[in-house]
Protein backbone atom coordinates (compact mmCIF):
# COMPACT_ATOMS: atom_id res chain seq x y z
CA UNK A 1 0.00 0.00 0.00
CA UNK A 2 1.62 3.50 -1.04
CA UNK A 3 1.49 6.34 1.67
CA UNK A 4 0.96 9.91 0.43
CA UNK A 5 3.29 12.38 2.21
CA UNK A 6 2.82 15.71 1.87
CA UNK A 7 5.43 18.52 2.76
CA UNK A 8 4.91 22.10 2.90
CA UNK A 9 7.77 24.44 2.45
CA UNK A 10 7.59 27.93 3.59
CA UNK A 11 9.12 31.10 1.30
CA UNK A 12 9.80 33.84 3.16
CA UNK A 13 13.49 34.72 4.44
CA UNK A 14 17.38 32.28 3.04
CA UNK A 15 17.27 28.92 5.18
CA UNK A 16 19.70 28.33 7.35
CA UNK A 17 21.35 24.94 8.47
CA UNK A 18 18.75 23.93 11.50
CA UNK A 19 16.16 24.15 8.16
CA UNK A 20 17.89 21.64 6.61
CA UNK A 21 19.16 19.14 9.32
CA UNK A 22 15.34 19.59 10.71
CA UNK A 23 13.45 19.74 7.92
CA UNK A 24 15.10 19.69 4.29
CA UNK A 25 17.68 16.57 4.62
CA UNK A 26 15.09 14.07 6.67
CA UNK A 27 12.47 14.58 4.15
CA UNK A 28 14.22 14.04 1.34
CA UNK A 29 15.47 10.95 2.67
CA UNK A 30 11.94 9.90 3.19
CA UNK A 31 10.76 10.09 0.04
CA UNK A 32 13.82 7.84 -1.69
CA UNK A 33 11.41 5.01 0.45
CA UNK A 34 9.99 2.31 -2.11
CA UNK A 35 6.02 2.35 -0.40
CA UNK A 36 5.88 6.94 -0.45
CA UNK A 37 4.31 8.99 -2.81
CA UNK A 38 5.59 12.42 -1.96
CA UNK A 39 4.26 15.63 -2.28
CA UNK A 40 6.56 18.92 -1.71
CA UNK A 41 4.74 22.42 -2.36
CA UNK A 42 6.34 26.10 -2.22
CA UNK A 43 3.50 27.57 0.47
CA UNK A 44 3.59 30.96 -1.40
CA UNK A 45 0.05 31.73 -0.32
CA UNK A 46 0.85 31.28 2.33
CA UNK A 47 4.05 33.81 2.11
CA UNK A 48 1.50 36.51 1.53
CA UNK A 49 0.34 36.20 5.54
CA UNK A 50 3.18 37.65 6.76
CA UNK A 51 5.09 39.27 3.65
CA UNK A 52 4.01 42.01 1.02
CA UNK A 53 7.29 43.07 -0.12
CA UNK A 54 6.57 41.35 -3.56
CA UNK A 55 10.68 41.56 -4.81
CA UNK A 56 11.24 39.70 -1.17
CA UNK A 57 8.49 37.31 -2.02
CA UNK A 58 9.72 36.61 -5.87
CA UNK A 59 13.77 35.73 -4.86
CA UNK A 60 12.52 33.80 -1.56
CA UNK A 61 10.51 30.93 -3.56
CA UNK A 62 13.33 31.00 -6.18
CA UNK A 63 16.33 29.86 -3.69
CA UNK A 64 13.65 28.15 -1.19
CA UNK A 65 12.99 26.24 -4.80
CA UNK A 66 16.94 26.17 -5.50
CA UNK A 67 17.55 24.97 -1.86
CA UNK A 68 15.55 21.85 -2.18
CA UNK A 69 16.63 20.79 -5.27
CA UNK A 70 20.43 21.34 -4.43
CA UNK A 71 19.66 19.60 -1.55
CA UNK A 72 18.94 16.34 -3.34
CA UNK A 73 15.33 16.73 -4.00
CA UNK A 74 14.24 14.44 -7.25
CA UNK A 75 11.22 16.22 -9.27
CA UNK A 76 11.29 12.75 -10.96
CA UNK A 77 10.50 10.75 -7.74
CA UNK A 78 8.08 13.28 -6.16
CA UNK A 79 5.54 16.09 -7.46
CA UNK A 80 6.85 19.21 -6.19
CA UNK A 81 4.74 22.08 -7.00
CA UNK A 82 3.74 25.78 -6.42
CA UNK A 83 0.79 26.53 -3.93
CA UNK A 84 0.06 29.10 -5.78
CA UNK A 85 0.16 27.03 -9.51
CA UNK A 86 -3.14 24.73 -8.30
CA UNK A 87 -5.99 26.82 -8.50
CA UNK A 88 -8.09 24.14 -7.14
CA UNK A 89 -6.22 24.31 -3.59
CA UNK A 90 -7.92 28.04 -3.05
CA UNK A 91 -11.16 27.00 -4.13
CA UNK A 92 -11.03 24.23 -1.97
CA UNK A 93 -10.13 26.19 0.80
CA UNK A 94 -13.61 28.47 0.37
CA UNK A 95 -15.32 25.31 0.49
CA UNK A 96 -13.97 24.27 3.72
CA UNK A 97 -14.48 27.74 5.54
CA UNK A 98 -17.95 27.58 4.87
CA UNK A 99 -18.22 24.03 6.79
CA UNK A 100 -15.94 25.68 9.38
CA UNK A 101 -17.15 26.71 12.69
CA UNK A 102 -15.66 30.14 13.53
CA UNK A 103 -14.90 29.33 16.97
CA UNK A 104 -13.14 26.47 15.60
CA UNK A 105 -10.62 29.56 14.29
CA UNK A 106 -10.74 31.25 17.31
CA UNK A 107 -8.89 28.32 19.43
CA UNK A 108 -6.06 28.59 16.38
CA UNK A 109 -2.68 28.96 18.21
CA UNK A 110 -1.30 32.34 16.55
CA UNK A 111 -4.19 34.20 16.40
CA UNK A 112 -4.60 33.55 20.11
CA UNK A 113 -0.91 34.76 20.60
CA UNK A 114 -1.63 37.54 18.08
CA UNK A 115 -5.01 38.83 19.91
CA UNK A 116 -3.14 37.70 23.80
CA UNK A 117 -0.39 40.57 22.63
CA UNK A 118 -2.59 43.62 21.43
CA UNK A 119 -4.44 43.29 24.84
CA UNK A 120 -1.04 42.83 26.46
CA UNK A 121 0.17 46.10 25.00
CA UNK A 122 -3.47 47.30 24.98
CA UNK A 123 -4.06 47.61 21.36
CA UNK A 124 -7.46 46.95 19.87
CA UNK A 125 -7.30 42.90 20.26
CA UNK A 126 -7.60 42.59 16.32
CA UNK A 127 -4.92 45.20 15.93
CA UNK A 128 -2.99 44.11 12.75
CA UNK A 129 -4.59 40.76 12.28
CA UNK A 130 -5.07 40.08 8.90
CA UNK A 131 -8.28 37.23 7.56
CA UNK A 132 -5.24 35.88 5.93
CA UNK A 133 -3.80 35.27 9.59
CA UNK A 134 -7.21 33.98 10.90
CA UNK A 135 -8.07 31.80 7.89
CA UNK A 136 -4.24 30.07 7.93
CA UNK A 137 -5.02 26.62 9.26
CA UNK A 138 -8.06 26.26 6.80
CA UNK A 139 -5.83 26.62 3.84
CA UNK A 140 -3.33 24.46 5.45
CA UNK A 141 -6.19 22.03 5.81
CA UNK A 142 -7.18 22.65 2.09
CA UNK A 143 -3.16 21.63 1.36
CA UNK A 144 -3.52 18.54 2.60
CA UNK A 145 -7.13 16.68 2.08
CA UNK A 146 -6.31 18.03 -1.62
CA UNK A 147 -4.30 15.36 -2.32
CA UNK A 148 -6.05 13.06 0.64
CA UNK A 149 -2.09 12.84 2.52
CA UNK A 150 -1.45 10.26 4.84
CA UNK A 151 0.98 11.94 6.57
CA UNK A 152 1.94 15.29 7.26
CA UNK A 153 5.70 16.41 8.69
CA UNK A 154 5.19 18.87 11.05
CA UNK A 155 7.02 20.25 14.05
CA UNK A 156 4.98 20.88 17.36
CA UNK A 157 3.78 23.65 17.06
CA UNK A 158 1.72 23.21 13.66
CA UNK A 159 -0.07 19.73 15.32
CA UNK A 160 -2.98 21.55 16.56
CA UNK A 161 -3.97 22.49 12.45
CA UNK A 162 -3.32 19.01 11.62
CA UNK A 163 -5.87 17.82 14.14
CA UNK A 164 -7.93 21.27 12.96
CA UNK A 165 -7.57 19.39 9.12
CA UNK A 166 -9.03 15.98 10.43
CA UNK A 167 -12.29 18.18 11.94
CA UNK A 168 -12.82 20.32 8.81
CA UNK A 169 -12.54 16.73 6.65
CA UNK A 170 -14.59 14.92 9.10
CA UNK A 171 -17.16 17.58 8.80
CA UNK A 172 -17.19 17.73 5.22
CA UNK A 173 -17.40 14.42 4.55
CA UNK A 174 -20.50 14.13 6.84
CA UNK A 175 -22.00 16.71 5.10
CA UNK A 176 -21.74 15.79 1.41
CA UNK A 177 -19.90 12.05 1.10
CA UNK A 178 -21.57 8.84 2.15
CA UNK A 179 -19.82 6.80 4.96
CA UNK A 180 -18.69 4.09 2.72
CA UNK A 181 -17.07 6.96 0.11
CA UNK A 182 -15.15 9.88 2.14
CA UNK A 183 -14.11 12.27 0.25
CA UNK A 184 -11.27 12.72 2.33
CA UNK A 185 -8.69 10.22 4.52
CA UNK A 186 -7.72 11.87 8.27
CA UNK A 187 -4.32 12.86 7.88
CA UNK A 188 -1.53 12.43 10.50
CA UNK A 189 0.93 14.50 12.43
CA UNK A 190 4.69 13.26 12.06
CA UNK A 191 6.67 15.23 14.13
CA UNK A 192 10.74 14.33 13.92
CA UNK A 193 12.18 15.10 17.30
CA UNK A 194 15.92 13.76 16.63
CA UNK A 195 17.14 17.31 15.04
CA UNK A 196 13.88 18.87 15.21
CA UNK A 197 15.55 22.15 17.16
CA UNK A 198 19.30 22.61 16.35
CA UNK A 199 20.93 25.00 18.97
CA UNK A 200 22.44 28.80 17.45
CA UNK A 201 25.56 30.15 18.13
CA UNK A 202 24.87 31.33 21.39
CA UNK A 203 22.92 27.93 22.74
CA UNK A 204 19.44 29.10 22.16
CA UNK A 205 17.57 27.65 19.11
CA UNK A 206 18.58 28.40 15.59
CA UNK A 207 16.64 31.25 14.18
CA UNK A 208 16.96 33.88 12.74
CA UNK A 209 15.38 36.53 14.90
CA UNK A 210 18.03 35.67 17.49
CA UNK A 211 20.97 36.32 14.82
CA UNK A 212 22.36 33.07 15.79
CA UNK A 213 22.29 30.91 12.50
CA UNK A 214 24.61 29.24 10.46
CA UNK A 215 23.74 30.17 7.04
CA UNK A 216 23.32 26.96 4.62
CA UNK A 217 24.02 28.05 0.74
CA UNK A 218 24.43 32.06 1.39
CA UNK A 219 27.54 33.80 1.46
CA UNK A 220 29.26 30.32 0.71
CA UNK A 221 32.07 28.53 2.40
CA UNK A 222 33.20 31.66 4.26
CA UNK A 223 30.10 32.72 5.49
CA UNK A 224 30.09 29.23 7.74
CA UNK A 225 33.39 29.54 8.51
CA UNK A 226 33.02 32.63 10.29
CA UNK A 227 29.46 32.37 11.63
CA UNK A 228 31.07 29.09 13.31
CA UNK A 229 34.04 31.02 15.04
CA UNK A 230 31.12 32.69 16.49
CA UNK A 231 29.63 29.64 18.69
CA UNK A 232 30.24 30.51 22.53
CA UNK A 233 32.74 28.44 24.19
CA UNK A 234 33.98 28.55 27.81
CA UNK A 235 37.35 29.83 28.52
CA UNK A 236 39.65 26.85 28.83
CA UNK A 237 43.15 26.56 27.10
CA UNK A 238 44.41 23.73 24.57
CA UNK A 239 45.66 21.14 26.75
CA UNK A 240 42.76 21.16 29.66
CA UNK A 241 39.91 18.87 29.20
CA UNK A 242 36.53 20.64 27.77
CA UNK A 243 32.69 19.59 28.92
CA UNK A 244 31.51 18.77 25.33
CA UNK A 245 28.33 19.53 26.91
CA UNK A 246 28.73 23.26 27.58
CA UNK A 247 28.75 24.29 24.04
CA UNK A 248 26.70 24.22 21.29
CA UNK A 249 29.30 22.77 19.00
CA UNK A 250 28.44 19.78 19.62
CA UNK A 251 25.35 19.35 18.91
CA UNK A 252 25.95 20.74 15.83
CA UNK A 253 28.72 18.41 15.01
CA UNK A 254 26.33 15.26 15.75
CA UNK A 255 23.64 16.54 13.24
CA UNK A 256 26.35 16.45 10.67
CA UNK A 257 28.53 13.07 11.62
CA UNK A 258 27.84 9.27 12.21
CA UNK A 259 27.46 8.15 15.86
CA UNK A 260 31.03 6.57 15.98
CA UNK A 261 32.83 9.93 14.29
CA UNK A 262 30.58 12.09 17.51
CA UNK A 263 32.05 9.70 20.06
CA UNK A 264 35.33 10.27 18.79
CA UNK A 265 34.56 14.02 18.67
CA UNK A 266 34.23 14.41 22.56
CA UNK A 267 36.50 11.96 23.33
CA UNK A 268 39.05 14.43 21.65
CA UNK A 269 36.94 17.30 23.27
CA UNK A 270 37.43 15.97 27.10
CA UNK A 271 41.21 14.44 26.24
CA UNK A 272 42.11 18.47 25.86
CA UNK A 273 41.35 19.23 21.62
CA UNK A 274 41.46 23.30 21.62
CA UNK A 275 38.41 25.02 20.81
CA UNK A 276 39.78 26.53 17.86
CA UNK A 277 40.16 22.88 16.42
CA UNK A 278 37.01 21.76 17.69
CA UNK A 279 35.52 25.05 15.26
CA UNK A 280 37.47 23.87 12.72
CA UNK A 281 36.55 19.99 12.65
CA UNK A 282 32.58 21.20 12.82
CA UNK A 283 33.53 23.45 9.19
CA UNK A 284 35.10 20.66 7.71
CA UNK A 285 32.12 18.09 8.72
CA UNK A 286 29.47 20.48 7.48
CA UNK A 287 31.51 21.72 4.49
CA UNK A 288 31.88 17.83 3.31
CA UNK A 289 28.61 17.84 2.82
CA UNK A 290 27.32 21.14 2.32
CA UNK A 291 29.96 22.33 -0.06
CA UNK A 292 28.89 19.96 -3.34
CA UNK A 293 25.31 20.92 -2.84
CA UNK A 294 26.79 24.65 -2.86
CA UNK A 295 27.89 23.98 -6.13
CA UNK A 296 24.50 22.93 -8.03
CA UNK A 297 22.24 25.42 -5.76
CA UNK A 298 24.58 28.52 -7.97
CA UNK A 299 23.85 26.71 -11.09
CA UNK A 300 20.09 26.60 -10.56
CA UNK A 301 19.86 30.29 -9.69
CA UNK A 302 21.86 30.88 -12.49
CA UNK A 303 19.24 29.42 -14.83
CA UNK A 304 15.53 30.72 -12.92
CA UNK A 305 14.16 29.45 -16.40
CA UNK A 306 15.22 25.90 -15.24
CA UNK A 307 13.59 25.53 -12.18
CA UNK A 308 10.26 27.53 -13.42
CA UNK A 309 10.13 24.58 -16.00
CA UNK A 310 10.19 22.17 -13.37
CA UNK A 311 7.93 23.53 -11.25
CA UNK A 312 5.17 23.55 -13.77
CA UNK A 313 6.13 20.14 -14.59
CA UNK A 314 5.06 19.21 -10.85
CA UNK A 315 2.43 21.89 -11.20
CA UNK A 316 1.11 19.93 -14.46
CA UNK A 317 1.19 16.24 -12.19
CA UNK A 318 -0.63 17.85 -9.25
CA UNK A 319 -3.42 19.01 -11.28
CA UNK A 320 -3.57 15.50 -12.73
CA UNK A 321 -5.00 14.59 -9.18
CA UNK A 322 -6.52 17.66 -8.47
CA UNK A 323 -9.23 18.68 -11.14
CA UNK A 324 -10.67 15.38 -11.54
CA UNK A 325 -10.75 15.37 -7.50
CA UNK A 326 -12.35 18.93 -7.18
CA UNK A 327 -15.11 17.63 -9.96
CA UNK A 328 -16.68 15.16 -7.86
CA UNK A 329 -16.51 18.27 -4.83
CA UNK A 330 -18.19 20.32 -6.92
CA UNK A 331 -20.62 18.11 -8.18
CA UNK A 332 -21.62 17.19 -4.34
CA UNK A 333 -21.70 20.60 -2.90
CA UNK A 334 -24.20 21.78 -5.60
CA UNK A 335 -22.18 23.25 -8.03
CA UNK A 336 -22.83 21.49 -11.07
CA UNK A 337 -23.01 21.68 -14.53
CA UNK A 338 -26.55 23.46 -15.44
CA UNK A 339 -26.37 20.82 -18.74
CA UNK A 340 -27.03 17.95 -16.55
CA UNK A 341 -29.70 19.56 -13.97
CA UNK A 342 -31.25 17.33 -11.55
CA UNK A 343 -29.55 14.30 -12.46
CA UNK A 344 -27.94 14.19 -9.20
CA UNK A 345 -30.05 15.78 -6.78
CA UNK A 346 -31.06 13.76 -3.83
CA UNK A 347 -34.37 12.31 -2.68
CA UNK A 348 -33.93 13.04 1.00
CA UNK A 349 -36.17 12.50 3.71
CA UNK A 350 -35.83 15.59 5.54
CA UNK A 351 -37.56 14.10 8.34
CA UNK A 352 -34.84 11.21 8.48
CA UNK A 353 -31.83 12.27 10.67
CA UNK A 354 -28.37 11.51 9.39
CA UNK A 355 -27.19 8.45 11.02
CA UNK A 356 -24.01 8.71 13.59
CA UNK A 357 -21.84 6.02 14.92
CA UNK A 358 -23.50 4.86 18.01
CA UNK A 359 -22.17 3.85 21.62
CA UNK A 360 -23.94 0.67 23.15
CA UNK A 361 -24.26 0.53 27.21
CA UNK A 362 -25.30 -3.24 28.38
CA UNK A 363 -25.52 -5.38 31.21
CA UNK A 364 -24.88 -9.14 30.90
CA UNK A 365 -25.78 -11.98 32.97
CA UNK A 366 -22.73 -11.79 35.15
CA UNK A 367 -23.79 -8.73 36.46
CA UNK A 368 -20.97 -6.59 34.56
CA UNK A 369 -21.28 -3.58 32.49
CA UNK A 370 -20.02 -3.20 29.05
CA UNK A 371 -20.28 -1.19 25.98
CA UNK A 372 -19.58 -1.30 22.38
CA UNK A 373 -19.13 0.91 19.19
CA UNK A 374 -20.84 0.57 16.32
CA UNK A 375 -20.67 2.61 13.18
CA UNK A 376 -23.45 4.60 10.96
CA UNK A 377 -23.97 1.47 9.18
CA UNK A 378 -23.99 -0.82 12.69
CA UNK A 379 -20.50 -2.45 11.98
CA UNK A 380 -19.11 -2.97 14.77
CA UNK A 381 -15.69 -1.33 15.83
CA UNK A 382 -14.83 -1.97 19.36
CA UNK A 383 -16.12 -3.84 22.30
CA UNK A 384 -14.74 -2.78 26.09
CA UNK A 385 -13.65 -4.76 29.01
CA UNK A 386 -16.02 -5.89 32.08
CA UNK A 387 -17.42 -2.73 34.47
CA UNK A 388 -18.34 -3.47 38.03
CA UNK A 389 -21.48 0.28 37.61
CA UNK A 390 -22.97 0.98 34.74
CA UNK A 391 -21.33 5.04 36.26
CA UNK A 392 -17.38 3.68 35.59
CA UNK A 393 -18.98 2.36 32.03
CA UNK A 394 -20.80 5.50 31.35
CA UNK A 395 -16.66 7.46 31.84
CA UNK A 396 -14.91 5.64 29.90
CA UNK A 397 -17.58 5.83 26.92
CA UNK A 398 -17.19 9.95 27.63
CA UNK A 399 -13.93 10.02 27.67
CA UNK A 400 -13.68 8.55 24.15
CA UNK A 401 -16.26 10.45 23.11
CA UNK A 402 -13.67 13.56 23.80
CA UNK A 403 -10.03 12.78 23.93
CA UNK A 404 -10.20 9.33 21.56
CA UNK A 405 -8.34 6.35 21.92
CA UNK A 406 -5.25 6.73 23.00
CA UNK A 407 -3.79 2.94 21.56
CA UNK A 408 -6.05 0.18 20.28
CA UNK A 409 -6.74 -0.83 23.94
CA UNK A 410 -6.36 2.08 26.19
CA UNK A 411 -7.96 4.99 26.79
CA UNK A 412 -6.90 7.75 29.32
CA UNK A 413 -9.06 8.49 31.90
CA UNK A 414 -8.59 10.65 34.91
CA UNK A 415 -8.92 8.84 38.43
CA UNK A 416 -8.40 10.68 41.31
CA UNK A 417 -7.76 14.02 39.66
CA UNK A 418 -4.86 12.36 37.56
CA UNK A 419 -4.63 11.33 33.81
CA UNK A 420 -4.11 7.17 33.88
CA UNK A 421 -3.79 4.96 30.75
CA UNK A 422 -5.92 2.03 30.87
CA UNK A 423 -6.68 -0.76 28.77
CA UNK A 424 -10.22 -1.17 29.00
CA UNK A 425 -11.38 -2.21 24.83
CA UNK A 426 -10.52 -4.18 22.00
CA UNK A 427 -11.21 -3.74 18.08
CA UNK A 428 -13.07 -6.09 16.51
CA UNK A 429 -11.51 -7.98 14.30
CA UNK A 430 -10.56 -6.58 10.62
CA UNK A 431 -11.06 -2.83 12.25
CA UNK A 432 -8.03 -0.62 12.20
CA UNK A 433 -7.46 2.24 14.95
CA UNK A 434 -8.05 4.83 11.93
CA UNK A 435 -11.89 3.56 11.57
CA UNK A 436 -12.59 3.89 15.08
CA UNK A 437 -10.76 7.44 15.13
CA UNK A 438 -13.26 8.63 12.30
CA UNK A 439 -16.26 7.63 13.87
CA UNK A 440 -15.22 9.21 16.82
CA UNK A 441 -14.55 12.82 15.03
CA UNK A 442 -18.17 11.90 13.57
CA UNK A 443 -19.81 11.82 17.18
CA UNK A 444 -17.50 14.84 18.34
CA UNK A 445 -18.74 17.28 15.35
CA UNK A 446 -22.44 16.07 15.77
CA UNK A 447 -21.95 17.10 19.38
CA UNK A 448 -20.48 20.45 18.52
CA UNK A 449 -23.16 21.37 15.89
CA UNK A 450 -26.11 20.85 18.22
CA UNK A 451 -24.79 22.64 21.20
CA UNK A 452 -24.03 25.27 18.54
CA UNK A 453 -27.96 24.52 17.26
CA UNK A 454 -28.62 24.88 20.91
CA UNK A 455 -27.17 28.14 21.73
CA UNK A 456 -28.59 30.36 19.05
């Protein structure tokens, strides 16, 4: 079975080497895997949140674009594409916000932080906050159920919009798409914590509003050279054993050297190696492998025309998926050719209720409480352990209802003011966690829309 991965690369601002050990190198490797279908997209819509300097804008998604591809990235083996190139991603997007709750947006991580800092410095709370801002994790959403990913890299602080994605899709497909034909798969969170923050010059995380970075294809060898003189180091002479521990050096060496050559590296470190050395090692390990990449990221911005041509080449696959894909949206939210009217209209009921996957509560004749899941069609997903009340049944059947399962047989519950995994149900056979997850979101976005039914 192939798994669709989906990458989203941002273009604003000249990457740095914490992009690429975090981001850039791992995902690259990922998609050389036999079972992957990769996707990789320049996020230039999303560029437009937080830049309008339209000269920035135009040389960011040209080396962000040059970057990649130096970097190893194969347009051959993946479909790497402009945001901005598949119209259909947009109009998807509209689609979605008008399924999407607006409370829903108002939980969103940065326009919480945005609105939490105008009242701070008592601005007007929407001070500078921009729809674009507000509307960000339903295009992100429209990124990926576009081409229905599996799997989304992200870092920790963009997992709330995945989970944001699975209740838009969940919604939608309730909506418009029978049970048994989804429009769209729930995606999932991958989150790489081996390099996912690589430590700056001065110890604090690599960024570049700290001025601590070690620039990747910029200003070329020399530009490395002397941003790595720069790493903080304590004061001890050649000769006296160093704490490989109390510098960011080495970090930065491991991200760029096999497990054996970092042993070896503070061995030398705590035998007495002089910091200078030490500076110069890290160059040579990151220059190994940056420098040839160096060398084919100048050609590529020496020919724009070159990578333009393959970006509408990935541009031309994505649409391949996309506008037969969008078709069948249209056609199911109403907007359909006028040639064929009526032919698909439905013959409703609008007295019958859409049906939901359903929780079971039962006694048997041992005196125990149980329950069971069953979905809109009355499959059934999961059946749960022996209760001694029908009360302890009755939590564990609302805590799924909120937080989900946590493995295929636990559930986390909270006992005694405390959160404690339990194993307390079992899938039925032939039922995967995913299925259970989905008719989960189902019951959880019913809920939502009649307390929001409720309250007007």
């Amino acid at each position: 079975m192939t798994t669709r991965v989906l990458t989203g690369i941002n273009t604003t601002g000249t990457l740095h080497i914490g992009n690429y050990v975090g981001a850039i190198r791992p995902a690259i490797q990922a998609s050389l895997q036999k079972d992957v279908q990769s996707f990789f997209f320049m996020a230039d819509l999303h560029a437009l949140i937080k830049c309008q300097d339209s000269d920035r804008i135009e040389r960011s998604r040209l080396q962000i674009a040059a970057t990649w591809l130096a970097a190893g990235l194969d347009p051959e083996r993946v479909i790497f594409y402009r945001q901005s190139d598949i119209p259909e991603i947009p109009l998807l997007s509209w689609m979605l916000t008008c399924v999407t709750a607006k409370g829903q947006m108002n939980r969103a991580h940065a326009y919480k932080a945005a609105l939490e800092a105008n009242v701070e410095n008592s601005d007007d709370p929407d001070a500078g906050i921009s729809m674009g801002l507000y509307s960000y994790p339903i295009l992100m959403a429209a990124d990926i159920l576009m081409f229905n990913a599996n799997k989304v890299p992200v870092g920790k602080d963009q997992i709330q919009h995945l989970e944001m994605a699975r209740d838009v899709a969940t919604r939608f497909n309730r909506l418009y798409a029978s049970e048994e034909h989804p429009f769209f798969v729930m995606p999932e969170a991958v989150v790489d914590t081996t390099h996912e923050v690589l430590p700056g010059l001065d110890g604090r995380k690599m960024s570049k509003s700290y001025n601590n970075v070690i620039p990747l294809f910029e200003g070329g060898a020399k530009a490395i050279r002397d941003a790595i003189t720069q790493i903080k180091t304590d004061s001890r002479l050649p000769g006296e054993p160093k704490d490989p521990d109390s510098t960011s050096l080495t970090a930065i060496y491991e991200a760029f050297s096999t497990p054996e050559e970092y042993a070896q590296f503070r061995a030398q470190l705590e035998q007495g190696m002089s910091w200078g050395d030490a500076k110069e090692a890290l160059f040579e390990r990151i220059e190994s492998e940056i420098g040839p990449m160096r060398a084919k990221y100048e050609t590529l911005m020496a020919d724009p025309a070159k990578i333009e041509a393959i970006l509408q080449d990935g541009a031309r696959k994505a649409r391949a998926l996309a506008i037969p894909f969008m078709a069948r949206i249209r056609e199911a939210v109403g907007l359909r050719n006028f040639a064929n009217f009526g032919i698909h209209q439905k013959t409703n009921d609008p007295k019958k209720k859409t049906a939901l996957p359903l929780f079971k509560q039962y006694r048997e004749k041992d005196g125990k409480f149980y329950f069971k899941l069953t979905s809109a069609s009355g499959k059934e997903l999961l059946h749960s352990m022996a209760f001694d009340s029908g009360r302890d049944c009755g939590r564990v059947v609302a805590t799924l209802k909120c937080s989900g399962l946590c493995n295929e047989t636990s559930v986390v519950a909270v006992i005694d003011g405390e959160n404690v995994e339990i194993k307390c149900v079992q899938l039925c056979p032939g039922i995967s966690p995913e299925e259970v997850q989905q008719a989960l979101h189902a019951l959880k976005i019913a809920e939502e829309e009649k307390l929001k039914k409720s309250s007007k």
